[in-house]
Protein backbone atom coordinates (compact mmCIF):
# COMPACT_ATOMS: atom_id res chain seq x y z
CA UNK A 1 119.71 147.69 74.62
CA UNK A 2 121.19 149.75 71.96
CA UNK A 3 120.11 152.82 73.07
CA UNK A 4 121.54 152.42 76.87
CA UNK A 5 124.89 151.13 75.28
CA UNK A 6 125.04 154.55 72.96
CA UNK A 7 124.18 156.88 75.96
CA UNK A 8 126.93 155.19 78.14
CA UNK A 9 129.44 155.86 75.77
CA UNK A 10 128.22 159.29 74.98
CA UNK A 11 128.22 160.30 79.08
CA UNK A 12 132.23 158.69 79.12
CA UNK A 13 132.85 160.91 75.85
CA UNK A 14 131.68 163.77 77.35
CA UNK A 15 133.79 163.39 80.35
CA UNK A 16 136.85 162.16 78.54
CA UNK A 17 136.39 165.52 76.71
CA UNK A 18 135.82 167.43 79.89
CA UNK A 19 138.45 165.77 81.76
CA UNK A 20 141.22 166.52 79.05
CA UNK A 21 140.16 170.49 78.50
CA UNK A 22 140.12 170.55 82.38
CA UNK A 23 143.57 169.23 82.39
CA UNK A 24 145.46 171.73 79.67
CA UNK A 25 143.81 174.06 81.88
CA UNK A 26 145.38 172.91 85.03
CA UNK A 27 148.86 171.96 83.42
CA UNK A 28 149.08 175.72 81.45
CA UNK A 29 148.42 177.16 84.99
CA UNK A 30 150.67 174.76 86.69
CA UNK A 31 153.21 175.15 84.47
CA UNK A 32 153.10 178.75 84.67
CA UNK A 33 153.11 179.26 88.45
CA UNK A 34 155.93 176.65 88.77
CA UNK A 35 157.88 178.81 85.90
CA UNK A 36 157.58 182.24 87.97
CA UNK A 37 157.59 181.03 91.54
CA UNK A 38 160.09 177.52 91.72
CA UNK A 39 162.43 177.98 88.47
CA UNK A 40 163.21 182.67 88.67
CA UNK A 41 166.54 183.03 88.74
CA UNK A 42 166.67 184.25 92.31
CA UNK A 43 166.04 180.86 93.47
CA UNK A 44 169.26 179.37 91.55
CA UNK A 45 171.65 178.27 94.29
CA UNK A 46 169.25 178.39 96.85
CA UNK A 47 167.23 174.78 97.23
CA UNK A 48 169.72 171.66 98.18
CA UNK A 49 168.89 167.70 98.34
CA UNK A 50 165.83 166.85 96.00
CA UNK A 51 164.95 170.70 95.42
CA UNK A 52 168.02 171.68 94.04
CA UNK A 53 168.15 168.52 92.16
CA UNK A 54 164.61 169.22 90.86
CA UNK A 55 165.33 172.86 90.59
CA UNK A 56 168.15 171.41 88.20
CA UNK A 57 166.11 169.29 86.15
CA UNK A 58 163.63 171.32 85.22
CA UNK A 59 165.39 174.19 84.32
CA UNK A 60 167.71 171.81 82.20
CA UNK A 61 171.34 172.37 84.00
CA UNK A 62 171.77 168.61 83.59
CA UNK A 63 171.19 167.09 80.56
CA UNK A 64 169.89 163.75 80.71
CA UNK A 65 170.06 163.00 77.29
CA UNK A 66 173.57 161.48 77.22
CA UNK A 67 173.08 158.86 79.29
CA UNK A 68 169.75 157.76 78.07
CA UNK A 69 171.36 157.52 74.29
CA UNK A 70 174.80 155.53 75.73
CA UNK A 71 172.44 153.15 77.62
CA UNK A 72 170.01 152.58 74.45
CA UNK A 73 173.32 152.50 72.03
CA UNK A 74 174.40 149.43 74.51
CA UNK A 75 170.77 147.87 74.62
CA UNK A 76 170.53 147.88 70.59
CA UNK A 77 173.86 147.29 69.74
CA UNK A 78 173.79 143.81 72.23
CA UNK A 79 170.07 143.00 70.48
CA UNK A 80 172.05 143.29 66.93
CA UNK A 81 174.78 141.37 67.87
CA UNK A 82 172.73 138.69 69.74
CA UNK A 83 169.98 138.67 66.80
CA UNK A 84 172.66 138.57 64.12
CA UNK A 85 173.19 134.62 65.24
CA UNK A 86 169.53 133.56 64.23
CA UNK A 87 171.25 134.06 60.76
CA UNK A 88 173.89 131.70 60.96
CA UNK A 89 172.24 129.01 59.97
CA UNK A 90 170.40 130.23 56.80
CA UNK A 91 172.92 132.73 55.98
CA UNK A 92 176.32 132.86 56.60
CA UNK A 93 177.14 136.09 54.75
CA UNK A 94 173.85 137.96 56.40
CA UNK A 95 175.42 136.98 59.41
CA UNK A 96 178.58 138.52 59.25
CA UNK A 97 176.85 141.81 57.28
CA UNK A 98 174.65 142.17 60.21
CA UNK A 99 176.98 141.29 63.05
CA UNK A 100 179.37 143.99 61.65
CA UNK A 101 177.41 146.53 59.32
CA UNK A 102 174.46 146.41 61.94
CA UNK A 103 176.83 147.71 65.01
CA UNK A 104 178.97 150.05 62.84
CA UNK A 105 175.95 151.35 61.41
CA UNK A 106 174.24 151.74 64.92
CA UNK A 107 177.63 153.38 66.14
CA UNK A 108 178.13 156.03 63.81
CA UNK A 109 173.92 157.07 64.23
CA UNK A 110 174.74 157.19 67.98
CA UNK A 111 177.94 159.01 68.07
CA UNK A 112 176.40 161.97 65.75
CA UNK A 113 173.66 161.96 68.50
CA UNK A 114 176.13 162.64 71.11
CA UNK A 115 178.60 164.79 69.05
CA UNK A 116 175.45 167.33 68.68
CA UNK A 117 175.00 167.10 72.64
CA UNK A 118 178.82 168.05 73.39
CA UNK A 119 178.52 171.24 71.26
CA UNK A 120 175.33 172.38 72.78
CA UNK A 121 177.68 171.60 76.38
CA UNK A 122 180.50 173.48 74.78
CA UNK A 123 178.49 175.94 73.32
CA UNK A 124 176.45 176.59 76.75
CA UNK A 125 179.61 177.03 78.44
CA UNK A 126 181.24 179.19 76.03
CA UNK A 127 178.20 181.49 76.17
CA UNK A 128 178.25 181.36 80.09
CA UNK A 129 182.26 182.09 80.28
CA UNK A 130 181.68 184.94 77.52
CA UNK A 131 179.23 186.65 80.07
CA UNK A 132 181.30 186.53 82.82
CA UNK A 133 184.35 188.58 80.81
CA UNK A 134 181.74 190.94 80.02
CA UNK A 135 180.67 191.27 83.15
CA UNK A 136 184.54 191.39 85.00
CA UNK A 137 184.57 194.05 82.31
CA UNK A 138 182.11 196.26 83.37
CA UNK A 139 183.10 196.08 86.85
């Protein structure tokens, strides 16, 4: 009984192991097709409806990131807030610490995240207005 057991698990290493090399493969050539082909920059413009949006998303026009970090800022800061009242009880003091330290503390981590994602935006579009002068220039 041992022995079948040990060669079972052996045979679904093996293809675990074959199945994950066999998928870098796939997702390196995948990737790379989808790079050159979909995402050039003679395509930029072109695709409309979910293409253009997808065109969009992968090559990172729209940033995502923002609203993801507002919606988990709301979802802690509601869980510290709503947690901070199991304390009440036991500890008036934690309570009020936690209630008020807690969603001041989460509010300041959350607003550096978001003050780094306006200057890469302002940045970006700097560096895209800067081009265009350059290139008005040369014309």
């Amino acid at each position: 009984m041992y022995g079948t057991r040990s060669v079972i698990n052996m045979s679904s290493a093996v293809g675990s192991t074959v199945w994950v090399i066999l998928s870098l493969i796939l997702a390196i050539v995948g990737g790379i097709v989808v790079y050159f082909l979909f995402l050039s920059k003679k395509n930029e413009g072109k695709f409309k409806g979910f293409l253009g949006w997808l065109y969009d998303f992968l090559s990172f026009k729209k940033m995502f990131l923002e609203a993801l970090l507002k919606v988990t800022y709301l979802v802690l800061a509601i869980y510290i807030t709503l947690s901070s009242f199991a304390l009440i009880g036991e500890n008036f003091l934690g309570f009020l610490l936690t209630l008020v330290l807690g969603n001041v503390a989460v509010r300041v981590i959350y607003e550096f995240s978001l003050i780094l994602l306006v200057i890469c935006r302002n940045t970006t579009e700097i560096a895209k207005n800067t081009s265009k002068k350059i290139e008005d220039k040369k014309e």
